[in-house]
C-alpha atoms as a PDB file:
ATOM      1  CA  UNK A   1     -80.525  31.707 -68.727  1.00  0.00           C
ATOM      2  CA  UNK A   2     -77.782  29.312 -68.691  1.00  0.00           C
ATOM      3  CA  UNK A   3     -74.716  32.462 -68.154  1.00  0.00           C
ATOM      4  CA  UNK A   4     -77.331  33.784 -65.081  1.00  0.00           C
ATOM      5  CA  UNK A   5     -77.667  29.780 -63.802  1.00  0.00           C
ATOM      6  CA  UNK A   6     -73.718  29.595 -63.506  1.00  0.00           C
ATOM      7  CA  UNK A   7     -73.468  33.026 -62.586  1.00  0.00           C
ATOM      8  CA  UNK A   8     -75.559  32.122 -59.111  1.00  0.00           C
ATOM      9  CA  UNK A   9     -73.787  28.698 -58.851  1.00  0.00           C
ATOM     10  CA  UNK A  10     -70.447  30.692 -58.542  1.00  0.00           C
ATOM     11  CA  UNK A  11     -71.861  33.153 -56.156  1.00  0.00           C
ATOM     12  CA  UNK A  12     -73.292  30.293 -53.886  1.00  0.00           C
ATOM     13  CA  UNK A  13     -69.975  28.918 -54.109  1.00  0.00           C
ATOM     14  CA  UNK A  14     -67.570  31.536 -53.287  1.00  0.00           C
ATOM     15  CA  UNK A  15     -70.194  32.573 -50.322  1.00  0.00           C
ATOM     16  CA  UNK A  16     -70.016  29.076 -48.844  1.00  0.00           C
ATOM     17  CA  UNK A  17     -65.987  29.761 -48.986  1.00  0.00           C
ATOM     18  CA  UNK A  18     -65.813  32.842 -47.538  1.00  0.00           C
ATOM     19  CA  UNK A  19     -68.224  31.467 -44.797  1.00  0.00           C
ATOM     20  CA  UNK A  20     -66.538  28.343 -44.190  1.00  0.00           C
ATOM     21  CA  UNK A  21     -63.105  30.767 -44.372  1.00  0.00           C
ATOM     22  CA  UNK A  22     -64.720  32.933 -41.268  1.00  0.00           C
ATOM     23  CA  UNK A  23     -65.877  30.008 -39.185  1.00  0.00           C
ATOM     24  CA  UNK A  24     -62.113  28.104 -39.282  1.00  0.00           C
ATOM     25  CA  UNK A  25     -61.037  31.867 -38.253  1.00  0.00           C
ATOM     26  CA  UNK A  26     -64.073  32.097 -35.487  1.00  0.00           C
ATOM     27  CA  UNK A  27     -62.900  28.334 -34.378  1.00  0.00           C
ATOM     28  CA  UNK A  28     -59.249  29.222 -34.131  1.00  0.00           C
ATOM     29  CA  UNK A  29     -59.590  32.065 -32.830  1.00  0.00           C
ATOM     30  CA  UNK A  30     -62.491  32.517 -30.065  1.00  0.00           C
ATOM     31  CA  UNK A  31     -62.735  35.203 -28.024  1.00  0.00           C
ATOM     32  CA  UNK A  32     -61.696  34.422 -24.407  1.00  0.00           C
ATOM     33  CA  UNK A  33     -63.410  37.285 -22.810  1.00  0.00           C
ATOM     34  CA  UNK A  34     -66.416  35.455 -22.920  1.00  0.00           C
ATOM     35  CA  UNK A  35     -65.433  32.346 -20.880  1.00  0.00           C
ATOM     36  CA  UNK A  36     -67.393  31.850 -17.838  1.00  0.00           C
ATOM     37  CA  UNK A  37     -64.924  29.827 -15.202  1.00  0.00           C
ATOM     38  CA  UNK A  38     -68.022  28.495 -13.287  1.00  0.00           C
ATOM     39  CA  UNK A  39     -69.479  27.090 -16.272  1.00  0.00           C
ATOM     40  CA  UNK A  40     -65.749  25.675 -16.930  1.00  0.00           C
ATOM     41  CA  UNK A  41     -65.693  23.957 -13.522  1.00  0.00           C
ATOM     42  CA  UNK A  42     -68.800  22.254 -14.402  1.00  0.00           C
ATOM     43  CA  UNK A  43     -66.517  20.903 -17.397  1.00  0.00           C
ATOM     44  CA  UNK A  44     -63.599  20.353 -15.676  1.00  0.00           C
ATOM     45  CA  UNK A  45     -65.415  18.128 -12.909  1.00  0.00           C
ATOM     46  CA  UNK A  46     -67.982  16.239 -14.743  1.00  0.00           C
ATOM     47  CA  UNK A  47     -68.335  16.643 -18.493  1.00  0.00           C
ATOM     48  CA  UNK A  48     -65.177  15.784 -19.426  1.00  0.00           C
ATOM     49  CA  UNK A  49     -63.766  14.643 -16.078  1.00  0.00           C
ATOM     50  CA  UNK A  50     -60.368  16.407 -16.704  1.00  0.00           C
ATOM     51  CA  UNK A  51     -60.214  15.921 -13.065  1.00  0.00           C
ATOM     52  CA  UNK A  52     -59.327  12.119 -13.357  1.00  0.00           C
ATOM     53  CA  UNK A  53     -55.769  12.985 -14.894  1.00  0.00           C
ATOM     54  CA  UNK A  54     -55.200  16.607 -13.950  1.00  0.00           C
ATOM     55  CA  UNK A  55     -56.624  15.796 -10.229  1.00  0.00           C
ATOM     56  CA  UNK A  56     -59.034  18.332  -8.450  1.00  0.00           C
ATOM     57  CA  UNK A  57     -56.002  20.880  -8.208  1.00  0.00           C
ATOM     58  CA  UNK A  58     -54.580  20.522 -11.743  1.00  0.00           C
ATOM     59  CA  UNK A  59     -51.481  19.694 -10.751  1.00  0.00           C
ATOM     60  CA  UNK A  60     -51.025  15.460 -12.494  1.00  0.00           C
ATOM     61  CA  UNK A  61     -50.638  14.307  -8.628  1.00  0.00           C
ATOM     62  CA  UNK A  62     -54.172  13.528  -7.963  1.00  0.00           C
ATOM     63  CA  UNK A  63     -57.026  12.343  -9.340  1.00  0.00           C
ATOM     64  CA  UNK A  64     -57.880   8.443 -10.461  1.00  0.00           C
ATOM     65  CA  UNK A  65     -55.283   7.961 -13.368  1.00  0.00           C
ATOM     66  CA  UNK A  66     -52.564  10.689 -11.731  1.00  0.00           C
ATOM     67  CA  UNK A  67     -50.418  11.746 -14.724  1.00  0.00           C
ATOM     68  CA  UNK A  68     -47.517  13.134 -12.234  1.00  0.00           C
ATOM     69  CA  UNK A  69     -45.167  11.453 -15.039  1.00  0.00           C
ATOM     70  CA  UNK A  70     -46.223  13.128 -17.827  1.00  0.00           C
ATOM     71  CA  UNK A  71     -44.889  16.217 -18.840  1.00  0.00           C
ATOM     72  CA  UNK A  72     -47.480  19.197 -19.142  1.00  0.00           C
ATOM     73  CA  UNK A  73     -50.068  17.126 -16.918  1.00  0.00           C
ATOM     74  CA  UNK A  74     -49.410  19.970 -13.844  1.00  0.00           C
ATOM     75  CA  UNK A  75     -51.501  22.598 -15.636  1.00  0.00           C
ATOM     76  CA  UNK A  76     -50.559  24.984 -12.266  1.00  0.00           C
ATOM     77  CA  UNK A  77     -47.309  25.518 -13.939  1.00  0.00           C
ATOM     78  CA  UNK A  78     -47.991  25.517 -17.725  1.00  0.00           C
ATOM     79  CA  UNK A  79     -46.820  28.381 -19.429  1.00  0.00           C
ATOM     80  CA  UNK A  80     -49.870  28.637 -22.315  1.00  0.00           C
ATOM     81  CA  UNK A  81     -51.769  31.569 -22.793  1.00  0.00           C
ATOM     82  CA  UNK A  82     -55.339  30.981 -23.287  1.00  0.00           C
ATOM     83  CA  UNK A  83     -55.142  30.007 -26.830  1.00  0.00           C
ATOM     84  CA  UNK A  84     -52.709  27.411 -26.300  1.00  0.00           C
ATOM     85  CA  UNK A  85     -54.927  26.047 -23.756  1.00  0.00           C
ATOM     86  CA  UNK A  86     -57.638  26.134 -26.226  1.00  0.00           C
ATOM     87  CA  UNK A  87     -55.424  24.592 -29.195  1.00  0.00           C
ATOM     88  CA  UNK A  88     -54.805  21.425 -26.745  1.00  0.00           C
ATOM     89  CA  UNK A  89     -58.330  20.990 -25.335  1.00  0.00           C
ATOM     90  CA  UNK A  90     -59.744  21.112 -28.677  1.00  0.00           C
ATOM     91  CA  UNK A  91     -56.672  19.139 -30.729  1.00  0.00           C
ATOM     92  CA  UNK A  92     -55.252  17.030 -27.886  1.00  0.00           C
ATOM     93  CA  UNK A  93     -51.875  15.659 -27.878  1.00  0.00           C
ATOM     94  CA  UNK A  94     -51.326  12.618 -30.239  1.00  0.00           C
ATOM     95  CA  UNK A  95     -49.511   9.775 -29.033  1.00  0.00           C
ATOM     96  CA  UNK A  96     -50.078  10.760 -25.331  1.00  0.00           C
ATOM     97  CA  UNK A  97     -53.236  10.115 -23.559  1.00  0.00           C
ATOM     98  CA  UNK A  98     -54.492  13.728 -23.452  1.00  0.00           C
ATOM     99  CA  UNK A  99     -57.350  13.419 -25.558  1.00  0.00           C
ATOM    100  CA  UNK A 100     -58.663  15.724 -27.778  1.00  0.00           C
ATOM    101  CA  UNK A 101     -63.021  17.240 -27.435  1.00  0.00           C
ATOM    102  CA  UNK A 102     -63.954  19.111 -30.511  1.00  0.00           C
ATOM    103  CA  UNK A 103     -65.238  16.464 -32.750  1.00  0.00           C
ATOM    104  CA  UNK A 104     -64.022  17.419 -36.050  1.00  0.00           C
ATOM    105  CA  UNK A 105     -60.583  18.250 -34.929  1.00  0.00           C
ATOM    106  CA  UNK A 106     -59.100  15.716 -37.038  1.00  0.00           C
ATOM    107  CA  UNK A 107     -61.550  15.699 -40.082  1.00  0.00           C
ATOM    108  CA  UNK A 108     -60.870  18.681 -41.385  1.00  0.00           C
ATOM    109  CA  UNK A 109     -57.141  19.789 -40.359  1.00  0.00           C
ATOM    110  CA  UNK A 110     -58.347  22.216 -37.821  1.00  0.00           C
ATOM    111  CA  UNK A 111     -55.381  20.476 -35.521  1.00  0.00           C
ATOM    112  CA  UNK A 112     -51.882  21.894 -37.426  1.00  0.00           C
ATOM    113  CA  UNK A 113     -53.407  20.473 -40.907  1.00  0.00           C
ATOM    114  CA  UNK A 114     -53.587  17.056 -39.807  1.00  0.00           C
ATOM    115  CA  UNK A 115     -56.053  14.162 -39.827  1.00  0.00           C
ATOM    116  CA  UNK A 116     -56.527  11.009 -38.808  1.00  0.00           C
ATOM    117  CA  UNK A 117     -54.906   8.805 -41.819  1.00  0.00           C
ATOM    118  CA  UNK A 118     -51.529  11.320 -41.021  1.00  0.00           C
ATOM    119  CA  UNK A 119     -50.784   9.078 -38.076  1.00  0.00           C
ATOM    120  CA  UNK A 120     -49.171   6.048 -37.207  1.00  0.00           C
ATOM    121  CA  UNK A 121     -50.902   3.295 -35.515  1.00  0.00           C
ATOM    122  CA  UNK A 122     -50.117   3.749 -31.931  1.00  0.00           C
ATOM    123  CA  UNK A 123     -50.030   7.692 -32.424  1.00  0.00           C
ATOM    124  CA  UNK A 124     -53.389   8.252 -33.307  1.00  0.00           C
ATOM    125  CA  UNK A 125     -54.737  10.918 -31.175  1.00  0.00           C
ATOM    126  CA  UNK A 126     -57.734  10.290 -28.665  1.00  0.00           C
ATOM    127  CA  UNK A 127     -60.990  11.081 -28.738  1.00  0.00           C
ATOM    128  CA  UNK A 128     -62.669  12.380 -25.540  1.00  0.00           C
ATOM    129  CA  UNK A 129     -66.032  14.095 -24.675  1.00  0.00           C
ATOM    130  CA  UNK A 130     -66.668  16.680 -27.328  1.00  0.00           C
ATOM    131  CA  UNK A 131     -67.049  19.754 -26.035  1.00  0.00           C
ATOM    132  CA  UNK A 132     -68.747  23.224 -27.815  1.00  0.00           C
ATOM    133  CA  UNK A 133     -67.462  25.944 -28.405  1.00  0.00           C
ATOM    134  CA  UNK A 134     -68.270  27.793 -25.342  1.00  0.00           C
ATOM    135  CA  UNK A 135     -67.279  24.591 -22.915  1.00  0.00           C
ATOM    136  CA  UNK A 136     -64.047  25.017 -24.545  1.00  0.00           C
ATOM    137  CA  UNK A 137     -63.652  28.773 -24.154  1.00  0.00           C
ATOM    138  CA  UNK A 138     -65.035  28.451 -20.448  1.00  0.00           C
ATOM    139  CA  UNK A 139     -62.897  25.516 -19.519  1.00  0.00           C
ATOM    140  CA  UNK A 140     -59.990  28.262 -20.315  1.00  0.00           C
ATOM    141  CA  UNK A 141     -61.438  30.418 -18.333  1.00  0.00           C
ATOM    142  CA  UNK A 142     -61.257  28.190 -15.398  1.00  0.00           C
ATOM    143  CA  UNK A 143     -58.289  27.384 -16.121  1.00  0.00           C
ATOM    144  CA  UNK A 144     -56.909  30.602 -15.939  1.00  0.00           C
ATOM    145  CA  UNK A 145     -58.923  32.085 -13.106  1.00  0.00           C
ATOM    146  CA  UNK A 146     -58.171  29.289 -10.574  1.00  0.00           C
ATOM    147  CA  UNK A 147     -55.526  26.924 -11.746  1.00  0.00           C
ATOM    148  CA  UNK A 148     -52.328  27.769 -14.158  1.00  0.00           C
ATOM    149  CA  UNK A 149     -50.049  29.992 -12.332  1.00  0.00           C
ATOM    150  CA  UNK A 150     -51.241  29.023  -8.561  1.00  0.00           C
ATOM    151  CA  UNK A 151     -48.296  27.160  -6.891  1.00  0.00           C
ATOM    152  CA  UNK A 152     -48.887  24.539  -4.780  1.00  0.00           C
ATOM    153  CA  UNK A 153     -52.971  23.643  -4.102  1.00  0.00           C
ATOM    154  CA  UNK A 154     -53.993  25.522  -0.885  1.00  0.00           C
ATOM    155  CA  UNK A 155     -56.792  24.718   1.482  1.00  0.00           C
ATOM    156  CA  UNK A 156     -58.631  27.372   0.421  1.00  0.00           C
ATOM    157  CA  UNK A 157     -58.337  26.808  -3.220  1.00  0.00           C
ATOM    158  CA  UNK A 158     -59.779  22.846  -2.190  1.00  0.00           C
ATOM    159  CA  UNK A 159     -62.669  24.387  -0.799  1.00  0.00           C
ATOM    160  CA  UNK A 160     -63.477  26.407  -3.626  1.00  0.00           C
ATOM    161  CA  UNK A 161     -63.427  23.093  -5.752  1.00  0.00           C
ATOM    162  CA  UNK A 162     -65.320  20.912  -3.369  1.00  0.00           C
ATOM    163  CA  UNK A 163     -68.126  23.091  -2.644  1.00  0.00           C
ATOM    164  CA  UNK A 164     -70.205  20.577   0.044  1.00  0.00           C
ATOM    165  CA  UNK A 165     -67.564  17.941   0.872  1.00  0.00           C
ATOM    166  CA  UNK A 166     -64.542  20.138   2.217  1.00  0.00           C
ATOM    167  CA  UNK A 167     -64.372  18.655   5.529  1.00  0.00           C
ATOM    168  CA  UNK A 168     -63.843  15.472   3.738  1.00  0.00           C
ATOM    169  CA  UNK A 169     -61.823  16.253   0.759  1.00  0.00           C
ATOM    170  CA  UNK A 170     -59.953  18.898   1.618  1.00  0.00           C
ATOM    171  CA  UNK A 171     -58.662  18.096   5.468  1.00  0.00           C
ATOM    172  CA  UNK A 172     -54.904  16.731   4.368  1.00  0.00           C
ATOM    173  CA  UNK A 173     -54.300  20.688   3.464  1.00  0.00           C
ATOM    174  CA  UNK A 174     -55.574  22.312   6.578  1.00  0.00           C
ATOM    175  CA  UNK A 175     -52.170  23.911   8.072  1.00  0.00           C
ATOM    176  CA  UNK A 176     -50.424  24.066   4.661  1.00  0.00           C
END
């Protein structure tokens, strides 16, 4: 009875492994293909307001806390693929103020193996709104479909953002 009793208890534990094993793989790796880039808007704009640093066009120049200064702020001419992208939505950047939105990104070394008591104070990295899974994955999508590799923000590309207010918002581009 006892053998049979440990016998289960190993089983148990070396599923739980290989489970935990396949959801760090499923977490660093997600598939891309299903990223909606409407639903990623919606994250963009208003759940985690990525618009107050990046501005409306992604570019660091707009936006309430413009990040013009900071290198990799003008997502229009980053060079990640989508799972860099992914890697810095969901781990941030510590010691910068891009913040990072999966919630256990620095609990269980999902970020490069680190966690919180690996930094300095002063370098810990930020916390933002934690996203899912699929926020992340569509915010990439966004990202890809109408921001990283677009040049300078058009008028067109403005009203696409704006939706209702492009008279308003989007007038300084009209002849650009």
């Amino acid at each position: 009875m006892l053998k049979a009793l440990k016998l289960v208890a190993f089983g148990a534990l070396a599923l739980l492994c290989l489970s935990s094993g396949v959801l760090a793989e499923f977490i660093a790796k997600p598939d891309f293909t299903q990223g909606d880039a409407e639903k990623g808007k919606r994250v963009y704009q208003r759940i985690g307001v990525c618009v107050n640093c990046h501005g409306w066009p992604g570019d660091g120049m707009t936006g309430t806390n413009p990040m013009v200064h900071v290198q990799g702020a003008n997502l229009r001419q980053t060079q990640l693929d989508a799972q860099g992208l992914y890697d810095i939505i969901r781990c941030g950047v510590p010691g910068t103020q891009m913040p990072y939105h999966d919630q256990a990104s620095y609990k269980d070394g999902r970020c490069s193996g680190l966690v919180m008591s690996d930094f300095e104070a002063g370098q810990l990295p930020i916390a933002g709104k934690t996203f899912s899974e699929h926020q992340m994955v569509d915010l990439v999508a966004y990202l890809e479909k109408y921001v990283v590799g677009h040049g300078k923000p058009t008028y067109e590309e403005c009203a696409l953002y704006f939706d209702s207010s492009v008279d308003k918002s989007c007038s300084y581009l009209k002849g650009n």
